[in-house]
N, C-alpha and C. Protein backbone atom coordinates (compact mmCIF):
# COMPACT_ATOMS: atom_id res chain seq x y z
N UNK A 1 0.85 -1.16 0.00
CA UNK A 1 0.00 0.00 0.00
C UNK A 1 0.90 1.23 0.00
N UNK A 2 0.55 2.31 -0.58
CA UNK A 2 1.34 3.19 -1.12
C UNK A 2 1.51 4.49 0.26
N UNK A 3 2.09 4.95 0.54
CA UNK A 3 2.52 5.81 1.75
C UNK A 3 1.53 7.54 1.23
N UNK A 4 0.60 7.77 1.76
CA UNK A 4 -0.23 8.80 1.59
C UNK A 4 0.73 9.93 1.74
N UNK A 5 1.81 10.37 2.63
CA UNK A 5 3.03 11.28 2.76
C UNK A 5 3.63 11.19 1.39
N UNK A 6 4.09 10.02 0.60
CA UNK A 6 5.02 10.01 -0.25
C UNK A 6 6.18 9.37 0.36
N UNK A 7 6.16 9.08 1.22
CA UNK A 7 7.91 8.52 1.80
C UNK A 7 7.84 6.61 0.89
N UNK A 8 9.02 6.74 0.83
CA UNK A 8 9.73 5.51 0.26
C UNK A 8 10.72 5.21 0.91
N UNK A 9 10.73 3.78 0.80
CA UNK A 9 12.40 2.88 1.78
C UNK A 9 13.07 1.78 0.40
N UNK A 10 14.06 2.25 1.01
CA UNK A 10 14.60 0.75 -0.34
C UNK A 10 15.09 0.00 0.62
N UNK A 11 15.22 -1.01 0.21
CA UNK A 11 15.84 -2.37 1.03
C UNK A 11 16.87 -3.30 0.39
N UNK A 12 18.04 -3.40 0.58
CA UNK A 12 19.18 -3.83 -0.04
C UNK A 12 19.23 -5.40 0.55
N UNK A 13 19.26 -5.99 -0.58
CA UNK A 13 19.48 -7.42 -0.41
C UNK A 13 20.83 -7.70 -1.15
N UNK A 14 21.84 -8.43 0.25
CA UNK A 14 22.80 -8.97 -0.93
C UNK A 14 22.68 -10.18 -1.22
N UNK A 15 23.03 -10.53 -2.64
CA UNK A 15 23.44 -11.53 -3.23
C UNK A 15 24.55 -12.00 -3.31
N UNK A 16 24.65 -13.10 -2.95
CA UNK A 16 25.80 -13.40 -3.08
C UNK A 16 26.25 -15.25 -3.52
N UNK A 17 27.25 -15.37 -3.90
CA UNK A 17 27.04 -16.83 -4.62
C UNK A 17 27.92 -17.90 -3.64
N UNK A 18 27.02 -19.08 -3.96
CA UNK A 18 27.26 -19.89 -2.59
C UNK A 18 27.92 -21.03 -3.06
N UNK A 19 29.24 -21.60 -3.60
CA UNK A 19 29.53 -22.71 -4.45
C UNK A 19 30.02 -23.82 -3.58
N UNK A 20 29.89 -24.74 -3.92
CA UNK A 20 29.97 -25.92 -3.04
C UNK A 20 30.84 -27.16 -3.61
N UNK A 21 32.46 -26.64 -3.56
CA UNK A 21 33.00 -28.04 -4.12
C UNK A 21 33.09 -29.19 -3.97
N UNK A 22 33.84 -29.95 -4.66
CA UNK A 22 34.03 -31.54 -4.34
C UNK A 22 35.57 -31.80 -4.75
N UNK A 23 36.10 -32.11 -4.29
CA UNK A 23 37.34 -32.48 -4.84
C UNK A 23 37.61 -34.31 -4.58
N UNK A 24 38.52 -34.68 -4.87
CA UNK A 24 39.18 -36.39 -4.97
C UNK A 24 40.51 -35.95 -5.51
N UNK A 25 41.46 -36.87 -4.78
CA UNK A 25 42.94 -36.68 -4.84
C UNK A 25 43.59 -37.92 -5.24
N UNK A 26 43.83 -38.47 -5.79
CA UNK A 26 44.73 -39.72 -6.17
C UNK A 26 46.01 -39.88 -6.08
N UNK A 27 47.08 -40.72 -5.43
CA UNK A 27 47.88 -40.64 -5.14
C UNK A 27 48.42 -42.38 -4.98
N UNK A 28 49.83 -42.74 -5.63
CA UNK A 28 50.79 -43.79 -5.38
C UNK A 28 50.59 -44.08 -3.62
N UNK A 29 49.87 -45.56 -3.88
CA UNK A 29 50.57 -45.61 -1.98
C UNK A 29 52.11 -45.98 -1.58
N UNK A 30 52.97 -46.09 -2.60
CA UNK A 30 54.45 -46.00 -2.34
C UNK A 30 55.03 -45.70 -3.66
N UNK A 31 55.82 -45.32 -3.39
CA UNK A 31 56.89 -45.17 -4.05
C UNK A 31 58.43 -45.14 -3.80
N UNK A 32 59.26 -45.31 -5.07
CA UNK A 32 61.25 -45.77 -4.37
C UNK A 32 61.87 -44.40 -4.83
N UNK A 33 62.56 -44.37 -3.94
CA UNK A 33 63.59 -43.15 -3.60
C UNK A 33 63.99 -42.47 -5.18
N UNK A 34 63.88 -41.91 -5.85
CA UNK A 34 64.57 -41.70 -6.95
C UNK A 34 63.67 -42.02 -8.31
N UNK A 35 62.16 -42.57 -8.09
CA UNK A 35 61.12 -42.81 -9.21
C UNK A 35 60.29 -41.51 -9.28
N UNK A 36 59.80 -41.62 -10.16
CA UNK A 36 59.09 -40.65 -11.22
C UNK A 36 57.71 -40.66 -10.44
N UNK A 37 56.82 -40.04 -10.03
CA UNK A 37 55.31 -40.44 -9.48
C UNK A 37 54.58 -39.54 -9.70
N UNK A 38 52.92 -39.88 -9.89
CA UNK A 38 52.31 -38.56 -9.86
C UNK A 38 50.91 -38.51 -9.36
N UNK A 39 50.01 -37.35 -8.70
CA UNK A 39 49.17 -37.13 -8.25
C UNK A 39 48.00 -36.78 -9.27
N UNK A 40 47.06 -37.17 -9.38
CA UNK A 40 45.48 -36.91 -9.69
C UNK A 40 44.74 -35.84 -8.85
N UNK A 41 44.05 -34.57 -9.47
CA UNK A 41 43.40 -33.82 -8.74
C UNK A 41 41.86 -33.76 -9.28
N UNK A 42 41.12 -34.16 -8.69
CA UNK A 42 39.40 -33.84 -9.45
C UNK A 42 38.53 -32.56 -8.86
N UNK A 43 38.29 -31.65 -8.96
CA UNK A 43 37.47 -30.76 -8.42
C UNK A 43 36.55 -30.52 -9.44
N UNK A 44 35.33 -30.18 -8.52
CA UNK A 44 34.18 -29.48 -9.25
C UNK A 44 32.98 -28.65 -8.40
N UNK A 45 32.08 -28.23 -8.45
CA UNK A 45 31.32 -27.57 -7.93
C UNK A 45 30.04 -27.83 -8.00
N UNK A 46 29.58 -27.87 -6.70
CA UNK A 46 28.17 -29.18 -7.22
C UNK A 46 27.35 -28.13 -5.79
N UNK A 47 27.67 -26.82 -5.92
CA UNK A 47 26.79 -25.86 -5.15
C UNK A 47 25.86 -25.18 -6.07
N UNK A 48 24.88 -24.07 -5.58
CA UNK A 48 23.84 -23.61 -5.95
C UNK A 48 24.26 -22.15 -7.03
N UNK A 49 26.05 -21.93 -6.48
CA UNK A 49 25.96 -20.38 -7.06
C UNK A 49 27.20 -20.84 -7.87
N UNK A 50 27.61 -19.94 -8.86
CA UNK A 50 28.91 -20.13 -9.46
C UNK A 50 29.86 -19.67 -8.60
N UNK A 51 31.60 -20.77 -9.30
CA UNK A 51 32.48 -19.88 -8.73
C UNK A 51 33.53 -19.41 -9.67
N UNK A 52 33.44 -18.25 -9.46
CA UNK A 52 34.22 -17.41 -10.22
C UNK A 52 35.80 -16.70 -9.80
N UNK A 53 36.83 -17.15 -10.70
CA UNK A 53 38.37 -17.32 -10.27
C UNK A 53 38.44 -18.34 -8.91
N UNK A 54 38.06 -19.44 -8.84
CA UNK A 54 38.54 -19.99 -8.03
C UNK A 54 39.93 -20.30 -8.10
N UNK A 55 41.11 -20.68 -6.71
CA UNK A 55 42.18 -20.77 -6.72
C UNK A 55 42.66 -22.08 -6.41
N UNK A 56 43.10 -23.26 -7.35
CA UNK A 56 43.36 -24.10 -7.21
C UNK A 56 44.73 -24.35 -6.66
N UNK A 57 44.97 -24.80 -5.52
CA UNK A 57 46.25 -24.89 -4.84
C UNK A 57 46.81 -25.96 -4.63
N UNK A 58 47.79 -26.81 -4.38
CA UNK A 58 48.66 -27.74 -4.08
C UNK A 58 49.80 -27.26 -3.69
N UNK A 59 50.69 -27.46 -2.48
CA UNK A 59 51.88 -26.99 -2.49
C UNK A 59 52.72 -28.67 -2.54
N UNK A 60 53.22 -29.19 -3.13
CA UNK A 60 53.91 -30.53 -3.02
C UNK A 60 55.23 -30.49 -1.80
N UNK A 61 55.01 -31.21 -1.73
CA UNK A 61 56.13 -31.50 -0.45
C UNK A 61 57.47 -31.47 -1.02
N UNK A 62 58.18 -30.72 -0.44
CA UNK A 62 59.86 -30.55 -0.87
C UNK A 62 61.20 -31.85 -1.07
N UNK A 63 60.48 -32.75 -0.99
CA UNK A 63 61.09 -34.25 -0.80
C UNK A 63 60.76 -34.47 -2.52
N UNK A 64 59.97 -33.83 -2.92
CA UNK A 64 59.72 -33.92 -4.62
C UNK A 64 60.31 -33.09 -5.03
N UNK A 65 61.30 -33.37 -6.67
CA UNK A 65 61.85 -32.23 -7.23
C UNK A 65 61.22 -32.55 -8.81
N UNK A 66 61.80 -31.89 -9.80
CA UNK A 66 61.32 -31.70 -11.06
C UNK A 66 59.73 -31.78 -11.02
N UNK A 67 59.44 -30.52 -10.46
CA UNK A 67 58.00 -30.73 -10.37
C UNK A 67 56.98 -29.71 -11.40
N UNK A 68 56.07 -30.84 -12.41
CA UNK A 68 55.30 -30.42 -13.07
C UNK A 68 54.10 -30.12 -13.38
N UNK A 69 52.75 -29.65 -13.53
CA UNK A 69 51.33 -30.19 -13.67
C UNK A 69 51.40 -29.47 -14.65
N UNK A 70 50.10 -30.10 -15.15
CA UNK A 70 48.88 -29.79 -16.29
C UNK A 70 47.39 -29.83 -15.57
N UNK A 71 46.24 -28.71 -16.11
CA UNK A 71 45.15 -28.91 -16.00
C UNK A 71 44.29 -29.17 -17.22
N UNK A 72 43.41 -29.67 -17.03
CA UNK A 72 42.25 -30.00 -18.05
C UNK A 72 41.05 -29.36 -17.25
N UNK A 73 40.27 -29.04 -18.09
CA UNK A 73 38.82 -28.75 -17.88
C UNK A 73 37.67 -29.54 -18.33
N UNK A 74 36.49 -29.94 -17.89
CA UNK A 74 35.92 -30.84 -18.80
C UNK A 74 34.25 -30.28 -18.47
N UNK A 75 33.34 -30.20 -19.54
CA UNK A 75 32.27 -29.64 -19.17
C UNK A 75 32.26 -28.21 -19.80
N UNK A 76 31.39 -27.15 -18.88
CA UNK A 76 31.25 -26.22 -18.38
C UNK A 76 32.66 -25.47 -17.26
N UNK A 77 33.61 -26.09 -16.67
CA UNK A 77 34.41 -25.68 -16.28
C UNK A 77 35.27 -24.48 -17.28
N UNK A 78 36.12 -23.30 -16.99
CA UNK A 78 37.02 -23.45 -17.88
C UNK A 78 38.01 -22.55 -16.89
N UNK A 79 39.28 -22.91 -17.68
CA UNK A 79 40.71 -22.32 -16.83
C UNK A 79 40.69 -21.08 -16.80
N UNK A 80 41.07 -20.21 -16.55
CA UNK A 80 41.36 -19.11 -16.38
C UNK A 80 43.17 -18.96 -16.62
N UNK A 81 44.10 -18.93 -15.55
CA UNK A 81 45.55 -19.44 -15.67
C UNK A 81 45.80 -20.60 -14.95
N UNK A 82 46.98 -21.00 -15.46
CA UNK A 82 47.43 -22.02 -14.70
C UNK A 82 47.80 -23.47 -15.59
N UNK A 83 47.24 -23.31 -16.58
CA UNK A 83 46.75 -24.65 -17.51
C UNK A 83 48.43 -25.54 -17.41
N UNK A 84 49.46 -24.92 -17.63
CA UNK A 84 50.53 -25.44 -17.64
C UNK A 84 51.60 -25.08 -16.42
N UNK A 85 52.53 -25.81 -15.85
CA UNK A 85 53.40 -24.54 -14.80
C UNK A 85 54.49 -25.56 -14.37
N UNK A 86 55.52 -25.48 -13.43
CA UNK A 86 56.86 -26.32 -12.72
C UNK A 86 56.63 -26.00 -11.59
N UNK A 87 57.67 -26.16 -10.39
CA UNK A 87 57.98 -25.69 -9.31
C UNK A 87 56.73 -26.54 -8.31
N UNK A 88 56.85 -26.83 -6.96
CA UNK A 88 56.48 -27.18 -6.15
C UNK A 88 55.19 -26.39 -5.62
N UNK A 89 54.49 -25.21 -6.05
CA UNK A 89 53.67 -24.66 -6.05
C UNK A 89 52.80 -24.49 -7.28
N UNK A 90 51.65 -25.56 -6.78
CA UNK A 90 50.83 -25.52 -8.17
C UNK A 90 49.92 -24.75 -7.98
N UNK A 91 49.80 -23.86 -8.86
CA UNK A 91 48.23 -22.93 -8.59
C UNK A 91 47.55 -22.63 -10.33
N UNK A 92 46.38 -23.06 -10.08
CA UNK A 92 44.97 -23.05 -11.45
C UNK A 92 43.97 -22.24 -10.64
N UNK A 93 43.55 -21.53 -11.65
CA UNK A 93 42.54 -20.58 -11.56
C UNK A 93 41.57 -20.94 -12.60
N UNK A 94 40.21 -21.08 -12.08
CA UNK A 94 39.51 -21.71 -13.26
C UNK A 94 37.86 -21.24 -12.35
N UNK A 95 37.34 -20.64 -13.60
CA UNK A 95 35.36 -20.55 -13.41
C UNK A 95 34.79 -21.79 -13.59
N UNK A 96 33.80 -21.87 -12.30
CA UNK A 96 33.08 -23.33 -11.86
C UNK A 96 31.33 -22.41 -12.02
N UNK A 97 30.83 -23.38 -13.10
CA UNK A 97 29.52 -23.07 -13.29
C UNK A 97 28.95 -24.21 -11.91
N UNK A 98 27.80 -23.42 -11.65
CA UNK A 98 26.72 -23.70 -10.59
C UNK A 98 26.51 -25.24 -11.36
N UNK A 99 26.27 -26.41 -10.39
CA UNK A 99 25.44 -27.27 -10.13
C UNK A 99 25.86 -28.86 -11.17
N UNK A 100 27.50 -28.85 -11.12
CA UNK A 100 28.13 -29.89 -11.19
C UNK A 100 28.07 -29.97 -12.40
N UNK A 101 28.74 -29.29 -13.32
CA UNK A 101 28.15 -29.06 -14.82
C UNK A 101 29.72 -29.26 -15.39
N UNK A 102 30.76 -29.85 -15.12
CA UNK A 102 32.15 -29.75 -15.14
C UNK A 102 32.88 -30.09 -14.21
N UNK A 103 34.37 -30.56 -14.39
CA UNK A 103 35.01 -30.88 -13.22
C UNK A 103 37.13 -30.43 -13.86
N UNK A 104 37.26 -29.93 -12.65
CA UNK A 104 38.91 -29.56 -13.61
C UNK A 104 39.69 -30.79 -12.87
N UNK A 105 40.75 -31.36 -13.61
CA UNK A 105 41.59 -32.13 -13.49
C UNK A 105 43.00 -31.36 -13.59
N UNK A 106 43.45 -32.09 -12.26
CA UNK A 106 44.94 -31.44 -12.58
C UNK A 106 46.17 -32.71 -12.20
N UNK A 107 46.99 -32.86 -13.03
CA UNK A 107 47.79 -34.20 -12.81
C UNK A 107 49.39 -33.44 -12.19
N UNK A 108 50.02 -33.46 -11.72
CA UNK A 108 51.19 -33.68 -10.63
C UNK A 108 51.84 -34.60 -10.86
N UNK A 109 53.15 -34.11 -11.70
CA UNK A 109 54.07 -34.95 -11.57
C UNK A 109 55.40 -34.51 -11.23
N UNK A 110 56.60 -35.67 -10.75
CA UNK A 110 57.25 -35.19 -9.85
C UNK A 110 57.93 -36.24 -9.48
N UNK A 111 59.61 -36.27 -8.94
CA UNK A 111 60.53 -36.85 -8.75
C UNK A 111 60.89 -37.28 -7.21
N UNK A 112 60.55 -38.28 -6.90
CA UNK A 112 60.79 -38.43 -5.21
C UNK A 112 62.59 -38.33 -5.65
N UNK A 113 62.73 -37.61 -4.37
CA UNK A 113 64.50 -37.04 -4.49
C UNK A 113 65.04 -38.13 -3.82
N UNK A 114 66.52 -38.67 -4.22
CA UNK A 114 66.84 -39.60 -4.19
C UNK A 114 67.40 -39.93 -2.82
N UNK A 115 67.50 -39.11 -2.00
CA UNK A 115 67.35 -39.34 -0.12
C UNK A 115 66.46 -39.24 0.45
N UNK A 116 65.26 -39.29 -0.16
CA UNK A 116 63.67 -39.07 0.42
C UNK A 116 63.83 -40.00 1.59
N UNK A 117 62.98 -40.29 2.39
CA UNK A 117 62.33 -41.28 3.67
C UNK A 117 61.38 -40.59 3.98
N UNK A 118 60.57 -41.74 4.91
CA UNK A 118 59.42 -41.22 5.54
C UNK A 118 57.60 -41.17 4.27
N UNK A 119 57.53 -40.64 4.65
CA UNK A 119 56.05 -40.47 3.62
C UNK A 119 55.87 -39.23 2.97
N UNK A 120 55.03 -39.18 1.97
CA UNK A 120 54.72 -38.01 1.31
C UNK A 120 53.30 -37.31 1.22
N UNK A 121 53.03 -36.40 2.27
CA UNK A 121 51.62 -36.21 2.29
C UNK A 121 51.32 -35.15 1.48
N UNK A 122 50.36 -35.08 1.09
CA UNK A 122 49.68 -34.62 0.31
C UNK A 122 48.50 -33.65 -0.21
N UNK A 123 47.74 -32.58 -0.26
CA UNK A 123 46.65 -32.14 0.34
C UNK A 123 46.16 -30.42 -0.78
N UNK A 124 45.38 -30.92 -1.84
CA UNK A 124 45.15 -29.74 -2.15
C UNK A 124 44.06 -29.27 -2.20
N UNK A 125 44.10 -27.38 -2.31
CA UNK A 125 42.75 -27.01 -1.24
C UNK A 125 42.32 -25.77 -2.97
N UNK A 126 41.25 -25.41 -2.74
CA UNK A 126 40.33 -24.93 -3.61
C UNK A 126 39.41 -23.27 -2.49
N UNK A 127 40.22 -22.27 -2.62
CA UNK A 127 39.84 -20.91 -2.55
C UNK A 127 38.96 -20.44 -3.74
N UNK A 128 38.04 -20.02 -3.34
CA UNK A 128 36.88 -19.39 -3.88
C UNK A 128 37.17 -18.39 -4.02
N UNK A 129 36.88 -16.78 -5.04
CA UNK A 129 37.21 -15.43 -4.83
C UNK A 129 35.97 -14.85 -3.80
N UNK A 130 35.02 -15.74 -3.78
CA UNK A 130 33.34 -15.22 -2.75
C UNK A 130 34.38 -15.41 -1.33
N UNK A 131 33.75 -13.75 -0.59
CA UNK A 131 34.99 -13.89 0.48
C UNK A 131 33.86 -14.78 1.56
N UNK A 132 32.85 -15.29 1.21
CA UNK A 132 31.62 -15.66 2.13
C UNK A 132 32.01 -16.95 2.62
N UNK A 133 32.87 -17.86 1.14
CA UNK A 133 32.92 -19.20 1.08
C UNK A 133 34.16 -19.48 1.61
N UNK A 134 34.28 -20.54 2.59
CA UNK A 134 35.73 -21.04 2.73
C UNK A 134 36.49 -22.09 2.24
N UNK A 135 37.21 -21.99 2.03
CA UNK A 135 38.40 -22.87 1.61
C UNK A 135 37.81 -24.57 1.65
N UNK A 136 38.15 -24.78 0.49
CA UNK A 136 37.43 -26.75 0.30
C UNK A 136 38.77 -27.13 0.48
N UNK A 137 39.06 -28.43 0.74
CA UNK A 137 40.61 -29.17 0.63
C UNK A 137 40.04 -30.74 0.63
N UNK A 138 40.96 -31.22 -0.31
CA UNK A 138 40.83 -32.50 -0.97
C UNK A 138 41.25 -33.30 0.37
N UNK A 139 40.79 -34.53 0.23
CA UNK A 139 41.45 -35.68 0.96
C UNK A 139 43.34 -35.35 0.77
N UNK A 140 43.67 -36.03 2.08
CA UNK A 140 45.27 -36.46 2.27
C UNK A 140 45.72 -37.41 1.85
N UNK A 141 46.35 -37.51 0.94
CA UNK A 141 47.19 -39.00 0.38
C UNK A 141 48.59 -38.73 1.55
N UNK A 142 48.95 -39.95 1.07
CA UNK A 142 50.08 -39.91 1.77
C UNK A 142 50.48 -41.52 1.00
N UNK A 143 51.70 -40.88 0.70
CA UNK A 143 52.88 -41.90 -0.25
C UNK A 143 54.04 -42.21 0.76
N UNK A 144 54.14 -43.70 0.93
CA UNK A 144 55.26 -44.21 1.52
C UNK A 144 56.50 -44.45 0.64
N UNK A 145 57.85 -43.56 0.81
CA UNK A 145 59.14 -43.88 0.51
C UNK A 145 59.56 -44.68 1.09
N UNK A 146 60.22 -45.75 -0.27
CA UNK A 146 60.72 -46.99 -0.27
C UNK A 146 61.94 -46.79 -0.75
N UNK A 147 63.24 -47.37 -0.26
CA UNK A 147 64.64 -47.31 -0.23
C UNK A 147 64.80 -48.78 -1.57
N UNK A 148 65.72 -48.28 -2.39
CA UNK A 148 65.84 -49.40 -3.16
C UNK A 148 67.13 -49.28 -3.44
N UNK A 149 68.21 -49.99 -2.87
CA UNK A 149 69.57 -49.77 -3.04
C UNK A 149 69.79 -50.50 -4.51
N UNK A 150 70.74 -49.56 -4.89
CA UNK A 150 71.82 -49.51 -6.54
C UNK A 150 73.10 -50.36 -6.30
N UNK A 151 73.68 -50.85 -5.41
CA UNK A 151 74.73 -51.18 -5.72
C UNK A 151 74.84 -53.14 -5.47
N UNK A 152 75.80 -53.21 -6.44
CA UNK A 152 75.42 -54.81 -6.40
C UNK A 152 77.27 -55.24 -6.37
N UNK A 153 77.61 -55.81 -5.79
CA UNK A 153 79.17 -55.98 -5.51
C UNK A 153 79.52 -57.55 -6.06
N UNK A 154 79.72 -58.25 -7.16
CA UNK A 154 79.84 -59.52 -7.85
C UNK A 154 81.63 -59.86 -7.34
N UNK A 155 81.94 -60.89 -6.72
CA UNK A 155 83.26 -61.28 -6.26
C UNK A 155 83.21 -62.88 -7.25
N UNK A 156 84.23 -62.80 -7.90
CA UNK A 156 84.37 -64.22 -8.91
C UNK A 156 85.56 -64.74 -9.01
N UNK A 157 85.91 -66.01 -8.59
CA UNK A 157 87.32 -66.73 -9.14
C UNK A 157 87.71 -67.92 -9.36
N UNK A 158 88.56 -68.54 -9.72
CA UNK A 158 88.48 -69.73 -10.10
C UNK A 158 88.73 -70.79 -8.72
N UNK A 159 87.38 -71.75 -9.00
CA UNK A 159 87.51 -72.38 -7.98
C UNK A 159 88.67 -73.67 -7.81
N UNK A 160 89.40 -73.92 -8.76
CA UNK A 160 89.75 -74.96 -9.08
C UNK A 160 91.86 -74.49 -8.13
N UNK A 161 92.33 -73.57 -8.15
CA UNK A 161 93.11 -72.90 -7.48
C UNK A 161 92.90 -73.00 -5.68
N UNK A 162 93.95 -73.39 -5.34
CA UNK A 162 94.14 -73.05 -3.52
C UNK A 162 94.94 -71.80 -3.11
N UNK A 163 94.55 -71.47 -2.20
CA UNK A 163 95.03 -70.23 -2.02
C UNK A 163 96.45 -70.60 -0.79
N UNK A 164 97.63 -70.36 -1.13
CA UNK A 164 98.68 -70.23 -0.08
C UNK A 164 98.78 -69.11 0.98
N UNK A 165 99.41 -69.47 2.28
CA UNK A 165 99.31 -68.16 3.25
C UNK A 165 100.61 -67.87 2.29
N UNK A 166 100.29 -66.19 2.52
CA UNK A 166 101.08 -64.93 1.56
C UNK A 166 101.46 -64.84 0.41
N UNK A 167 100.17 -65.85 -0.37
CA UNK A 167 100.67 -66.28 -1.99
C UNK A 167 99.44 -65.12 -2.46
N UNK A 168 99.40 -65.29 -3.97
CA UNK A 168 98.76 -64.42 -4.64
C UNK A 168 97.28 -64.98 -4.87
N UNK A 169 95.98 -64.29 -5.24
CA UNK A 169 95.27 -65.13 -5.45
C UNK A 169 94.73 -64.39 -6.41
N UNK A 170 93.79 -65.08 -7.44
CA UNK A 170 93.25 -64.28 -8.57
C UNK A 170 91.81 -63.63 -8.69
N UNK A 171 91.32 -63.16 -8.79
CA UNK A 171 89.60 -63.07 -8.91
C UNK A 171 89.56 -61.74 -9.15
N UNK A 172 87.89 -61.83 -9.84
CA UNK A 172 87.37 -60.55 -10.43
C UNK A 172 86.28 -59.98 -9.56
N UNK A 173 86.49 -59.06 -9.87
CA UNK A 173 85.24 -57.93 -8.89
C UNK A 173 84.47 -57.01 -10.23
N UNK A 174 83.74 -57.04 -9.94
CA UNK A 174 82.78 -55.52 -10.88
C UNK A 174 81.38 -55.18 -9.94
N UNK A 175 81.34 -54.03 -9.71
CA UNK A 175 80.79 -53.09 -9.20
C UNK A 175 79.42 -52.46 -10.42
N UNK A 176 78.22 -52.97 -9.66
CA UNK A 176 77.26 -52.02 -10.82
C UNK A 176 76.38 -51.48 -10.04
């Protein structure tokens, strides 16, 4: 009903967008000191609002060197930056349409360093630019380093020979 004075009110509603990820992490349950290995990342958004520049993060554990990813997009997803990169800090930026319509993949690969031990955990998290929404983070893998010694010491000689005290004796060695 209309105000006989003339007075008017406005009323500010914010909007704001509410996205709701999902992520899955894949990960080697071991690996040997000095092999090649790599991580699987699945995210997507299976909330009510879009998300727009989300920040796809991984920091890999420093026990990994030559470190690489790639992302894919599939769907309705698409990258923003990030699609290619090195270094132990992976970061993708990519728009997530509302209501599971896409999912970005990001693969991790990477060199367990050749004195590694212990395990390799694992854990990447998904920042929203909505300052409303907090931080999603994937499941923890965790990769067990396995020691696989290189050296093999072969001692060979003829058996048919006796050996004298302070005489000479013959045989081969090779080292691989």
């Amino acid at each position: 009903m209309p105000d006989p004075n003339g007075a008017t009110s406005t009323v500010t509603i914010p909007v704001v967008r509410r996205p709701f990820f999902s992520s899955l992490k894949q990960a080697p349950s071991s690996a040997v000191a000095g092999e090649e290995i790599s991580f699987i990342v699945r995210t997507g958004n299976t909330g009510l609002g879009d998300a727009l520049n989300a920040r796809f993060d991984d920091f890999v554990a420093t026990s990994m060197t030559n470190v690489r990813w790639s992302a894919v997009a599939t769907g309705k997803v698409n990258i923003v930056s990030g699609v290619t990169g090195t270094g132990n800090t992976v970061s993708v930026i990519a728009n997530y349409p509302a209501g599971d319509t896409g999912h970005l993949f990001v693969t991790i690969t990477g060199t367990v360093s050749s004195g590694a031990t212990g395990v390799i955990p694992n854990t990447g998290r998904i920042t929203p630019s909505e300052t409303t929404v907090a931080p999603s983070f994937s499941n923890t893998t965790s990769t067990l380093i396995r020691s696989s010694p290189g050296l093999i010491i072969d001692k060979s000689g003829p058996l048919s020979h006796t050996a004298t005290a302070g005489g000479d004796r013959l045989h081969d060695s090779s080292v691989q």
